[in-house]
C-alpha atoms as a PDB file:
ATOM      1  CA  UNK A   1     -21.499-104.391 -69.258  1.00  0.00           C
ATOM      2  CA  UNK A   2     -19.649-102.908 -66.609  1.00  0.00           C
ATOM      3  CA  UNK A   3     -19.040 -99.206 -66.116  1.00  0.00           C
ATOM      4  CA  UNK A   4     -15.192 -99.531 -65.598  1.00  0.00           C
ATOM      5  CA  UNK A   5     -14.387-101.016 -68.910  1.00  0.00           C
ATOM      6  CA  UNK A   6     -15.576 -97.423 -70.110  1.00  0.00           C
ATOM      7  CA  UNK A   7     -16.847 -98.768 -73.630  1.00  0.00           C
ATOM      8  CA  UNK A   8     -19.468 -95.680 -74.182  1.00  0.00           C
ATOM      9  CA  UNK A   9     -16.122 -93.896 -74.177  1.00  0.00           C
ATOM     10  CA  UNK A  10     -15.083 -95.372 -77.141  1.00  0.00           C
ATOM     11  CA  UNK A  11     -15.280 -94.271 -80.962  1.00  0.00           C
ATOM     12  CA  UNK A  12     -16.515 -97.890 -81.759  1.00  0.00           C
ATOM     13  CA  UNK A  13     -20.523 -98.276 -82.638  1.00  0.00           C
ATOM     14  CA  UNK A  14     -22.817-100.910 -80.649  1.00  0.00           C
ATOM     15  CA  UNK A  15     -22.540-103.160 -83.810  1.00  0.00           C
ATOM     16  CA  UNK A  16     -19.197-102.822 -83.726  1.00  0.00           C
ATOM     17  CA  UNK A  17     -18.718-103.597 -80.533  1.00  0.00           C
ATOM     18  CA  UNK A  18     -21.065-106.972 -81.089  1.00  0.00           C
ATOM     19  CA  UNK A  19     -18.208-108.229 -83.628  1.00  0.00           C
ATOM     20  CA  UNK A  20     -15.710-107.346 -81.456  1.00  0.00           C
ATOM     21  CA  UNK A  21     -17.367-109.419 -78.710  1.00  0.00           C
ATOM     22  CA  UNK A  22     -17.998-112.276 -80.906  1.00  0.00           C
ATOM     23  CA  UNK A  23     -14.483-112.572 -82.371  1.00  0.00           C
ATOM     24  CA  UNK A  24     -12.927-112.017 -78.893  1.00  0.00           C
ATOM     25  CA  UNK A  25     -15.860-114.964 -77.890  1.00  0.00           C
ATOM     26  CA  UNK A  26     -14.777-117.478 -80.593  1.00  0.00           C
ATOM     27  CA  UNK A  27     -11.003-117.147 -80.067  1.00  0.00           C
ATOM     28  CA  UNK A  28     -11.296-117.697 -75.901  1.00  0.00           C
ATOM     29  CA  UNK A  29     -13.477-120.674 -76.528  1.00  0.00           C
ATOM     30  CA  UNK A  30     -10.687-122.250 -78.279  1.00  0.00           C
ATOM     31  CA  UNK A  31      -7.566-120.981 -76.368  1.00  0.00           C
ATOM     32  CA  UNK A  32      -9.059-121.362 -72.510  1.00  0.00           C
ATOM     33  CA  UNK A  33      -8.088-125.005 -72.380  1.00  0.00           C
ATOM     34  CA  UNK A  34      -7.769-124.959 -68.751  1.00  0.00           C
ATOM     35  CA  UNK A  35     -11.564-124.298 -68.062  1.00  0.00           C
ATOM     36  CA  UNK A  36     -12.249-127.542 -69.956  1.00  0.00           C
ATOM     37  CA  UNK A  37     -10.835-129.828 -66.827  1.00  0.00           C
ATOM     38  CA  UNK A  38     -11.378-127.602 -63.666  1.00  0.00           C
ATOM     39  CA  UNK A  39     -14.173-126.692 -62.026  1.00  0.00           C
ATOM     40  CA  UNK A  40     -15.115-123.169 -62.433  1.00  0.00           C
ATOM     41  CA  UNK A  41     -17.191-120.645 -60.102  1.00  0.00           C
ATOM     42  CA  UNK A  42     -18.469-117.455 -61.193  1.00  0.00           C
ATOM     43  CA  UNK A  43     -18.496-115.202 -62.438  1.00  0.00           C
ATOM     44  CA  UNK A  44     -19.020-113.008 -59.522  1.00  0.00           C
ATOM     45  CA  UNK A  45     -18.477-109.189 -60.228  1.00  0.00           C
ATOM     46  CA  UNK A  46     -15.378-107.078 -61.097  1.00  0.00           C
ATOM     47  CA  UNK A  47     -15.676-105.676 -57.370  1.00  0.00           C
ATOM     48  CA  UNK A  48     -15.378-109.555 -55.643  1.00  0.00           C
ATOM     49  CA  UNK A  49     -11.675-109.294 -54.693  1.00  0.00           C
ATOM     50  CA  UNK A  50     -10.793-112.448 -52.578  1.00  0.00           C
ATOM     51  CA  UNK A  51     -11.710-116.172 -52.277  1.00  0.00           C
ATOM     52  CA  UNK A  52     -12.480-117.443 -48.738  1.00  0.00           C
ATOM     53  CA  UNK A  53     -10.414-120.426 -48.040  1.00  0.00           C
ATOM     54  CA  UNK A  54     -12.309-121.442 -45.042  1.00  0.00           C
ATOM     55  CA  UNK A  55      -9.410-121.296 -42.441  1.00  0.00           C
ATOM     56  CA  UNK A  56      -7.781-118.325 -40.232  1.00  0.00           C
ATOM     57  CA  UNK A  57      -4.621-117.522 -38.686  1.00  0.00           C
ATOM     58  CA  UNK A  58      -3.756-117.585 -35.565  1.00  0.00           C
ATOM     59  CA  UNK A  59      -5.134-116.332 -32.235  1.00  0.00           C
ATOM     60  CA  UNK A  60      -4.059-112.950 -30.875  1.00  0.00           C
ATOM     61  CA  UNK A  61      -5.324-111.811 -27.659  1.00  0.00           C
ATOM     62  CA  UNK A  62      -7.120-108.655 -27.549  1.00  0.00           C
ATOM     63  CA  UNK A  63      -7.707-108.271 -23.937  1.00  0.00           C
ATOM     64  CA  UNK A  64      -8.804-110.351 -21.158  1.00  0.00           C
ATOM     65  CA  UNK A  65     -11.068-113.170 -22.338  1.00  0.00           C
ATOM     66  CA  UNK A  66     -10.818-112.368 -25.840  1.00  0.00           C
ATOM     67  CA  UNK A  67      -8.557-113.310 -28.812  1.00  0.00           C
ATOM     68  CA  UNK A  68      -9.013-112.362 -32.623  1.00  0.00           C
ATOM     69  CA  UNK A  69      -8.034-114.629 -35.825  1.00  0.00           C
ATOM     70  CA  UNK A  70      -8.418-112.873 -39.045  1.00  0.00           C
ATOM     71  CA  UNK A  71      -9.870-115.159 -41.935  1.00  0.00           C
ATOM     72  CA  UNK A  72      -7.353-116.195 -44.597  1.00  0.00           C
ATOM     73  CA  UNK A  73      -8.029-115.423 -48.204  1.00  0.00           C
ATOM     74  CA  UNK A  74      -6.616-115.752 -51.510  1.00  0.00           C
ATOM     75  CA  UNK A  75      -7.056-112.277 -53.461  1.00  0.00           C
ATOM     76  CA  UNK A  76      -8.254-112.600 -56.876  1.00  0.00           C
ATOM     77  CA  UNK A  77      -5.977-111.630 -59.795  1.00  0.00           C
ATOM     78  CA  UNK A  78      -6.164-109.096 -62.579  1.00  0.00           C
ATOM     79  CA  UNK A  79      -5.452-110.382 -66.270  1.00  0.00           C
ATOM     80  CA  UNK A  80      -5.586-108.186 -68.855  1.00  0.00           C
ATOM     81  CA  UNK A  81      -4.175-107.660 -72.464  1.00  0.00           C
ATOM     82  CA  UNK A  82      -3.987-104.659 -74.619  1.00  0.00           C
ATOM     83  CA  UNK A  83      -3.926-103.972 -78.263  1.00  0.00           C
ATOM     84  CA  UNK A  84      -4.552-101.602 -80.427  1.00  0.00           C
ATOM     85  CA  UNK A  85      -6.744-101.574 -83.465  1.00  0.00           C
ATOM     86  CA  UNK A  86      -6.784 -99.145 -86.449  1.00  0.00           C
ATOM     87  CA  UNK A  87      -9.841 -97.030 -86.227  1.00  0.00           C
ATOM     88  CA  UNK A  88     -10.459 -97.012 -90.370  1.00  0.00           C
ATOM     89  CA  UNK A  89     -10.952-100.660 -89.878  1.00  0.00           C
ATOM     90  CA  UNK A  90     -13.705-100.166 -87.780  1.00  0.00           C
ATOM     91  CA  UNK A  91     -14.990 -97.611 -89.694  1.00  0.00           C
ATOM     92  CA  UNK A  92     -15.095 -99.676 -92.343  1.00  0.00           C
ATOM     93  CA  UNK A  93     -16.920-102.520 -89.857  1.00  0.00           C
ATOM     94  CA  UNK A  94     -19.845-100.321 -89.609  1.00  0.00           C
ATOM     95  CA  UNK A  95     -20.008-100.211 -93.961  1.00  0.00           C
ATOM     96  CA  UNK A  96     -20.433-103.678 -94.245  1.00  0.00           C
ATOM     97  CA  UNK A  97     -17.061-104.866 -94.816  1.00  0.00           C
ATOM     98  CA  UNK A  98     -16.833-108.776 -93.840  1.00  0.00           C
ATOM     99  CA  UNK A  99     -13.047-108.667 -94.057  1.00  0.00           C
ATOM    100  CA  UNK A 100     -12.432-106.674 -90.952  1.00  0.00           C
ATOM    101  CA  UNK A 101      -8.523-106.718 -89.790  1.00  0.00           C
ATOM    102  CA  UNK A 102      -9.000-108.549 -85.699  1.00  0.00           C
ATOM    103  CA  UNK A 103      -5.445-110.276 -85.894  1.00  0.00           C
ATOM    104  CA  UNK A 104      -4.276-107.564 -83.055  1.00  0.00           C
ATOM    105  CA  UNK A 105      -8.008-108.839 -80.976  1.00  0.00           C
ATOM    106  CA  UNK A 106      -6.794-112.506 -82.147  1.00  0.00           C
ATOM    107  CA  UNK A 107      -3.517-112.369 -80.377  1.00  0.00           C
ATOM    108  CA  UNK A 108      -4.328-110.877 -77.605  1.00  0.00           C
ATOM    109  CA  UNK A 109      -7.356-113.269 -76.875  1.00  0.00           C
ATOM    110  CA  UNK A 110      -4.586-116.282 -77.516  1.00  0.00           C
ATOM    111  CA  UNK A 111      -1.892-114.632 -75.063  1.00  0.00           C
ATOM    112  CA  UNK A 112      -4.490-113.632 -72.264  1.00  0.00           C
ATOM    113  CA  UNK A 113      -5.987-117.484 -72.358  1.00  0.00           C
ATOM    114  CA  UNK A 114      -2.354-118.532 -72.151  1.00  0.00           C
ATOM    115  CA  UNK A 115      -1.901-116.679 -69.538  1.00  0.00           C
ATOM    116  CA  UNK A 116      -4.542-118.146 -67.927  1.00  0.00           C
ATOM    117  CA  UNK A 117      -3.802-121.444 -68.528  1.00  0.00           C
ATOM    118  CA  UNK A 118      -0.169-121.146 -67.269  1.00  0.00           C
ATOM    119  CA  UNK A 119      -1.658-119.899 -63.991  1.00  0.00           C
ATOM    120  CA  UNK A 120      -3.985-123.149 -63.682  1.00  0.00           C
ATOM    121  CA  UNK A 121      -1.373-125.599 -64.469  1.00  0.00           C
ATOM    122  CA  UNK A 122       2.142-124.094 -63.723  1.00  0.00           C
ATOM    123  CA  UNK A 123       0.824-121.439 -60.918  1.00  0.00           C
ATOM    124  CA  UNK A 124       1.230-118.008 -60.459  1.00  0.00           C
ATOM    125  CA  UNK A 125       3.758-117.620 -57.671  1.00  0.00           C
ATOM    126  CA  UNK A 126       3.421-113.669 -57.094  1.00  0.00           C
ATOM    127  CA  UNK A 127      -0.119-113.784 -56.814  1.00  0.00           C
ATOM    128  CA  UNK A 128      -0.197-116.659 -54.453  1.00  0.00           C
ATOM    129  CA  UNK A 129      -1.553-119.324 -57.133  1.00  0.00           C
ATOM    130  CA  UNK A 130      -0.028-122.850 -56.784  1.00  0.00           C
ATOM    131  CA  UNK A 131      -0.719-124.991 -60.335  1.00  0.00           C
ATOM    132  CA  UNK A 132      -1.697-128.372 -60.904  1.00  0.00           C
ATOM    133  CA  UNK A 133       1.973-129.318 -62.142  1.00  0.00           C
ATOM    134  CA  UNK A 134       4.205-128.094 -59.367  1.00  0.00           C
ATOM    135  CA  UNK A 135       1.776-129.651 -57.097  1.00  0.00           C
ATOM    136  CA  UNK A 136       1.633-133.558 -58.013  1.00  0.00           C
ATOM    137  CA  UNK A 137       3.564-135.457 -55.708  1.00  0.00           C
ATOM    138  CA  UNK A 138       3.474-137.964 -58.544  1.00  0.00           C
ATOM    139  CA  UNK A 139       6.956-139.189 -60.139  1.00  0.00           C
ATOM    140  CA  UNK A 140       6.636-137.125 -63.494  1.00  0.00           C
ATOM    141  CA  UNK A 141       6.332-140.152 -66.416  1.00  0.00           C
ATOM    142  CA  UNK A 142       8.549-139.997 -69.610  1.00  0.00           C
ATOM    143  CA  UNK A 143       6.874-141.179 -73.067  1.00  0.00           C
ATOM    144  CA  UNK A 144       9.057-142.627 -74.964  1.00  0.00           C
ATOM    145  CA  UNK A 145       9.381-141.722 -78.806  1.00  0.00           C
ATOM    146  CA  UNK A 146       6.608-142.765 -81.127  1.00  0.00           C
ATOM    147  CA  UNK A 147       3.023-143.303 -80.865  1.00  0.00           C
ATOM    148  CA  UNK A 148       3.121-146.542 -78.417  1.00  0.00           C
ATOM    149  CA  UNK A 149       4.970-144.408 -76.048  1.00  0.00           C
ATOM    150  CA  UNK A 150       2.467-142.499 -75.396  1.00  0.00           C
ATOM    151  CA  UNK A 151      -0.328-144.158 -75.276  1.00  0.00           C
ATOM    152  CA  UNK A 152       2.177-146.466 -72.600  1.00  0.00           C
ATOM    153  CA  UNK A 153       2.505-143.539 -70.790  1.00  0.00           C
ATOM    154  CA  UNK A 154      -1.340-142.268 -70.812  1.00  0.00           C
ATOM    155  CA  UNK A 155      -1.857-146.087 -69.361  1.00  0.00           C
ATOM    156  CA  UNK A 156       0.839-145.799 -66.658  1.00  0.00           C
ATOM    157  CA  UNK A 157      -0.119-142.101 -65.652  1.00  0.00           C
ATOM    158  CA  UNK A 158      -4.159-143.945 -65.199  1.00  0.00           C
ATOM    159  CA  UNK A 159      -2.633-146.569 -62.811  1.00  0.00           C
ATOM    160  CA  UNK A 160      -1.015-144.310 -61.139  1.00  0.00           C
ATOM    161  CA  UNK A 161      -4.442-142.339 -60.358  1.00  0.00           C
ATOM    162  CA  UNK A 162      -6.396-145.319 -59.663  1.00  0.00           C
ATOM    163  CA  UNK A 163      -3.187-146.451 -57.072  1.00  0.00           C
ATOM    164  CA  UNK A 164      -3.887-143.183 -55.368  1.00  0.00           C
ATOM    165  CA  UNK A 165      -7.598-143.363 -54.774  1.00  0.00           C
ATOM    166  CA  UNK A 166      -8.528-141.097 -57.809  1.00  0.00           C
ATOM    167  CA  UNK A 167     -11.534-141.820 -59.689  1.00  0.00           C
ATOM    168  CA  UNK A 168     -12.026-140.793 -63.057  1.00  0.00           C
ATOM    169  CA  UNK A 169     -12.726-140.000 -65.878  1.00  0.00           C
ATOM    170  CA  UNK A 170      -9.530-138.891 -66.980  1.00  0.00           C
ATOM    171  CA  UNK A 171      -8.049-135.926 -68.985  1.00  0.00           C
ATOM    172  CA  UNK A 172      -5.290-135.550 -71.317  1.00  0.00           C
ATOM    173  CA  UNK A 173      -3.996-131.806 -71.131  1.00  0.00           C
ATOM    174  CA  UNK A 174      -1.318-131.266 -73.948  1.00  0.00           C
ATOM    175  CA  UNK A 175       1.465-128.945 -74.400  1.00  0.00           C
ATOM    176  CA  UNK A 176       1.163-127.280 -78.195  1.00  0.00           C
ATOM    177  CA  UNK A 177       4.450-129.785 -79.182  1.00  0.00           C
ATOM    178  CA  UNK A 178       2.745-132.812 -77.643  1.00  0.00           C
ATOM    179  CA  UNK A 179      -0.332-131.619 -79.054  1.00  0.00           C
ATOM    180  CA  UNK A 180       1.055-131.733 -82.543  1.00  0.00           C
ATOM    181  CA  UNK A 181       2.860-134.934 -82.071  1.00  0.00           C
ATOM    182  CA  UNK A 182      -0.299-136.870 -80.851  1.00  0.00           C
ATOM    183  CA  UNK A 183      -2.818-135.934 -83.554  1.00  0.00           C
ATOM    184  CA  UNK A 184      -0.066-136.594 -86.389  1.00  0.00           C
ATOM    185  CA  UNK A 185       0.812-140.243 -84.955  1.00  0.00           C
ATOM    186  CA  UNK A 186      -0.785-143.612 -85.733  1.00  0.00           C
ATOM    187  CA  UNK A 187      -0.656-146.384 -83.757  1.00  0.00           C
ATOM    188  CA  UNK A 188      -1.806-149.701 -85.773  1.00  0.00           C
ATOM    189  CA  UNK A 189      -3.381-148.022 -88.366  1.00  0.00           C
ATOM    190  CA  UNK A 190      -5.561-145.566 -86.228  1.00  0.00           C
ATOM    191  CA  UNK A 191      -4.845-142.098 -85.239  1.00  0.00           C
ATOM    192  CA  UNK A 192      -2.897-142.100 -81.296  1.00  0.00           C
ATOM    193  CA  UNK A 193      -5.677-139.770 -80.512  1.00  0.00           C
ATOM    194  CA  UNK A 194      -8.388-142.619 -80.400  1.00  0.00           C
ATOM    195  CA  UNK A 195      -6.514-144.889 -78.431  1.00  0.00           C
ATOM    196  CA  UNK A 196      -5.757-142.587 -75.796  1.00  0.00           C
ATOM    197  CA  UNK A 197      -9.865-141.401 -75.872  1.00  0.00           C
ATOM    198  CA  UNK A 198     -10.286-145.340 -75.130  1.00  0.00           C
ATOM    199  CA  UNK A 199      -7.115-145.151 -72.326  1.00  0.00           C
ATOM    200  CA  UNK A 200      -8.416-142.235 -70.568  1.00  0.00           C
ATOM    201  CA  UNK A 201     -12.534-142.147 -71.074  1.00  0.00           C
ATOM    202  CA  UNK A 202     -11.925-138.607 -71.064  1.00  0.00           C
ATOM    203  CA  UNK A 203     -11.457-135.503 -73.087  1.00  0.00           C
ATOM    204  CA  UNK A 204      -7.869-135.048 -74.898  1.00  0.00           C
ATOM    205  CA  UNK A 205      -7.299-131.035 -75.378  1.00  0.00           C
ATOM    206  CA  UNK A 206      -4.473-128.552 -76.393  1.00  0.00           C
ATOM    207  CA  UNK A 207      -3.674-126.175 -73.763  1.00  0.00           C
ATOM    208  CA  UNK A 208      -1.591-122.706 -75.238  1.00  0.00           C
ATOM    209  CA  UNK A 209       1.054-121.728 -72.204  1.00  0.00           C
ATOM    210  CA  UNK A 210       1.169-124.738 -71.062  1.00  0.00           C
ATOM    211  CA  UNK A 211       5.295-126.507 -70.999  1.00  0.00           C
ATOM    212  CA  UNK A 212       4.352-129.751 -70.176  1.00  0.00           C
ATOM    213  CA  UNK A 213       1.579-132.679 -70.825  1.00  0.00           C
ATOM    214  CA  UNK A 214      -0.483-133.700 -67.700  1.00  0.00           C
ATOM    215  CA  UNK A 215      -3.064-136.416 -66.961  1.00  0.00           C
ATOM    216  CA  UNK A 216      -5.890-135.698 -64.313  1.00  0.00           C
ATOM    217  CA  UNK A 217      -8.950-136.541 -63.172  1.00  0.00           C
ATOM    218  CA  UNK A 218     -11.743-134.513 -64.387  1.00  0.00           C
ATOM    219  CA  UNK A 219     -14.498-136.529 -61.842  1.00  0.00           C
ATOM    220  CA  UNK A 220     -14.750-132.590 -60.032  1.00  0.00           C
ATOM    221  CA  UNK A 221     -14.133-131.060 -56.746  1.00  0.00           C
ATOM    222  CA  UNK A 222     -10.379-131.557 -57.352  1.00  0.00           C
ATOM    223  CA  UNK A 223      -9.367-128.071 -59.221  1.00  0.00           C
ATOM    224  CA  UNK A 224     -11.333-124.906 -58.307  1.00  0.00           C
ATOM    225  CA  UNK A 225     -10.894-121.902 -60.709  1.00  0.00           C
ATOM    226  CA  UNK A 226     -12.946-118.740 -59.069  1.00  0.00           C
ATOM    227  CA  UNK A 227     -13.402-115.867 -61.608  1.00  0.00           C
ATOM    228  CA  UNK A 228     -14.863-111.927 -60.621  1.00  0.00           C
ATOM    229  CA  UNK A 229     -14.757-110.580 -63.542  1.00  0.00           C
ATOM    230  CA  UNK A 230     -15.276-112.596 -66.581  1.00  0.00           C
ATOM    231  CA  UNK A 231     -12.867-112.207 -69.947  1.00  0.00           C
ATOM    232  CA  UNK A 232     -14.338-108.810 -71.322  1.00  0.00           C
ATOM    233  CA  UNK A 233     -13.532-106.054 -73.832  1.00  0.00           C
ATOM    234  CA  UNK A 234     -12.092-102.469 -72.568  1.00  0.00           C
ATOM    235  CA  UNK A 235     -11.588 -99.072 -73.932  1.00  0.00           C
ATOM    236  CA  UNK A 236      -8.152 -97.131 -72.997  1.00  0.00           C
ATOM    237  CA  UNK A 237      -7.653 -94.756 -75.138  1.00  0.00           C
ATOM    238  CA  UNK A 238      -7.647 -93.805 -79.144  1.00  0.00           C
ATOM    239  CA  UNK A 239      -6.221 -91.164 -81.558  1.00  0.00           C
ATOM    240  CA  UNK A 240      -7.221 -90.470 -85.221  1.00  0.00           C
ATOM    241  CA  UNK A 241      -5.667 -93.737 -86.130  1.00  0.00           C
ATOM    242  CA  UNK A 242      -6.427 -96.160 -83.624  1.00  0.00           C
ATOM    243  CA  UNK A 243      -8.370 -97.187 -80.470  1.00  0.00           C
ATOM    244  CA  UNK A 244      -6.850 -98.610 -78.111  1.00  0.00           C
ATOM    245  CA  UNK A 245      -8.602-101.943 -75.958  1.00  0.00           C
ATOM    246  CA  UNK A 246      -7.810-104.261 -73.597  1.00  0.00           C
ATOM    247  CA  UNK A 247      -9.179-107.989 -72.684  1.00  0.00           C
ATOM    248  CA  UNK A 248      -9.223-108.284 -69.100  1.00  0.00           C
ATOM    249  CA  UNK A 249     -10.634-110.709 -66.034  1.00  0.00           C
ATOM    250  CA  UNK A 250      -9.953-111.169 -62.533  1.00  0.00           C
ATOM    251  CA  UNK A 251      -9.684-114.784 -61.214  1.00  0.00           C
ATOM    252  CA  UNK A 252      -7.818-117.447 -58.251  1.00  0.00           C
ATOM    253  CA  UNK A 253      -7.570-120.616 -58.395  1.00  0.00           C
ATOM    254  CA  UNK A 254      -6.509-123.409 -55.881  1.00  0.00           C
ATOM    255  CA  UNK A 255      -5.834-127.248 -56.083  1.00  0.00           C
ATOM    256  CA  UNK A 256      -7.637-129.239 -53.384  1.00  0.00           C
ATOM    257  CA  UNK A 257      -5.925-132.581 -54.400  1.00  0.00           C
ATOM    258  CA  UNK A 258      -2.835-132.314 -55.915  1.00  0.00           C
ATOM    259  CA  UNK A 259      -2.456-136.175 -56.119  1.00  0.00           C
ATOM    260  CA  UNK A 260      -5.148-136.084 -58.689  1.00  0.00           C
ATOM    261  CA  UNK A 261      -2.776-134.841 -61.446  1.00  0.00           C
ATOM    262  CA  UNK A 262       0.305-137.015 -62.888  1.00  0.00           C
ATOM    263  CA  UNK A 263       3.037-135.015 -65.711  1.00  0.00           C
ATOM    264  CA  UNK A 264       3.703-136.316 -68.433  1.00  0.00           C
ATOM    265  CA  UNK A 265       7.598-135.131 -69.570  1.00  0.00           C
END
């Protein structure tokens, strides 16, 4: 574990610190939807700051015979969410309690992997992040009410794809109202979320931060998520109360075909 995260600072014992990391571990898994479609490089160290995006800018002369182009990168971004957990709880971690009190650790895992998320598909615009969404040239698709419109609009959002030149297998990234629309629907006499597996020949997932639904092609090379530093566990500070954490990462991410993604309104 890295030394800036400061974790031997903390009032929190190494088996502690284990069931912190495995509640933090089970609640990303879930939550970090995005990582499910793109491809994903790293990690690479909490010091990697950039991603090279193999171009420069342009020439300036430096004196006679010589010009200089600096290389164009795209700096990585810091995530991170605090919280604050009360230290009797942990105290009581390190007794053998199995009923620990995590919901602040829960939360914060769930709005960090939002966060994430919402960079991936909607971008990022201060930190120079351009989503999957805003970049489809694709007509966005409206399903219709009920469970044949969307598996209608699934089918149309394929064609669409396979007009374009893009190869599957598909994806079906859903907004959390979407989400609960598609796995409570039927559609004659089997649940919507079949058909669409049999539509798409891809994985169907919810995505937290996420406003709208998206098909994409999952076949690689497409959406490139680049991460430094890795979701990990902090110490900030504590009293004789609490102890205050943090989740954090560092990551950029880029879309090298944006005709590869259709939205679904």
């Amino acid at each position: 574990m890295t030394g800036h995260l400061l974790r031997r600072h903390a009032p929190i014992a190494d088996e502690v610190w284990e069931l912190l990391d495995n509640e933090a571990k089970e609640r990303l898994t879930v939550a970090l939807g995005a990582r499910k479609f793109v491809d994903v490089a790293g990690p690479l160290g909490w010091q990697h700051s950039a991603t090279n995006l193999g171009r420069v800018g342009p020439s300036v002369a430096l004196g006679e015979g010589v010009v200089g182009r600096s290389r164009r990168v795209l700096p990585l971004t810091e995530l991170r969410a605090d919280f604050t957990l009360p230290l009797a709880e942990l105290t009581d971690a390190t007794r053998g309690a199995a009923d620990v009190d995590l919901s602040a650790l829960d939360l914060a895992a769930h709005q960090i992997a939002s966060a994430e998320n919402a960079a991936v598909f909607h971008g990022f615009e201060e930190a120079g992040i351009v989503g999957i969404i805003p970049s489809s040239p694709h007509e966005p698709l409206v399903h219709e009410p009920g469970a044949t419109g969307f598996e209608a609009v699934a089918a149309r959002a394929v064609a669409t794809l396979k007009s374009a030149g893009i190869g599957g297998p598909y994806a079906l990234a859903l907004c959390p109202s979407d989400w609960t629309a598609v796995i409570e629907a039927t559609d004659r006499g089997y649940p919507l979320l079949r058909h669409l597996g049999e539509v798409l020949d891809g994985p169907i997932e919810w995505i937290p931060g996420i406003r709208e639904s998206v098909v994409l092609s999952t076949r690689g090379g497409d959406w490139l998520l680049e991460l430094g530093e890795d979701l990990s566990l902090g110490y900030a500070a504590h009293t004789g109360e609490s102890v205050g954490l943090y989740l954090e990462e560092t990551l950029s991410f880029r879309v090298a075909t944006p005709e590869a993604a259709v939205v679904i309104h």
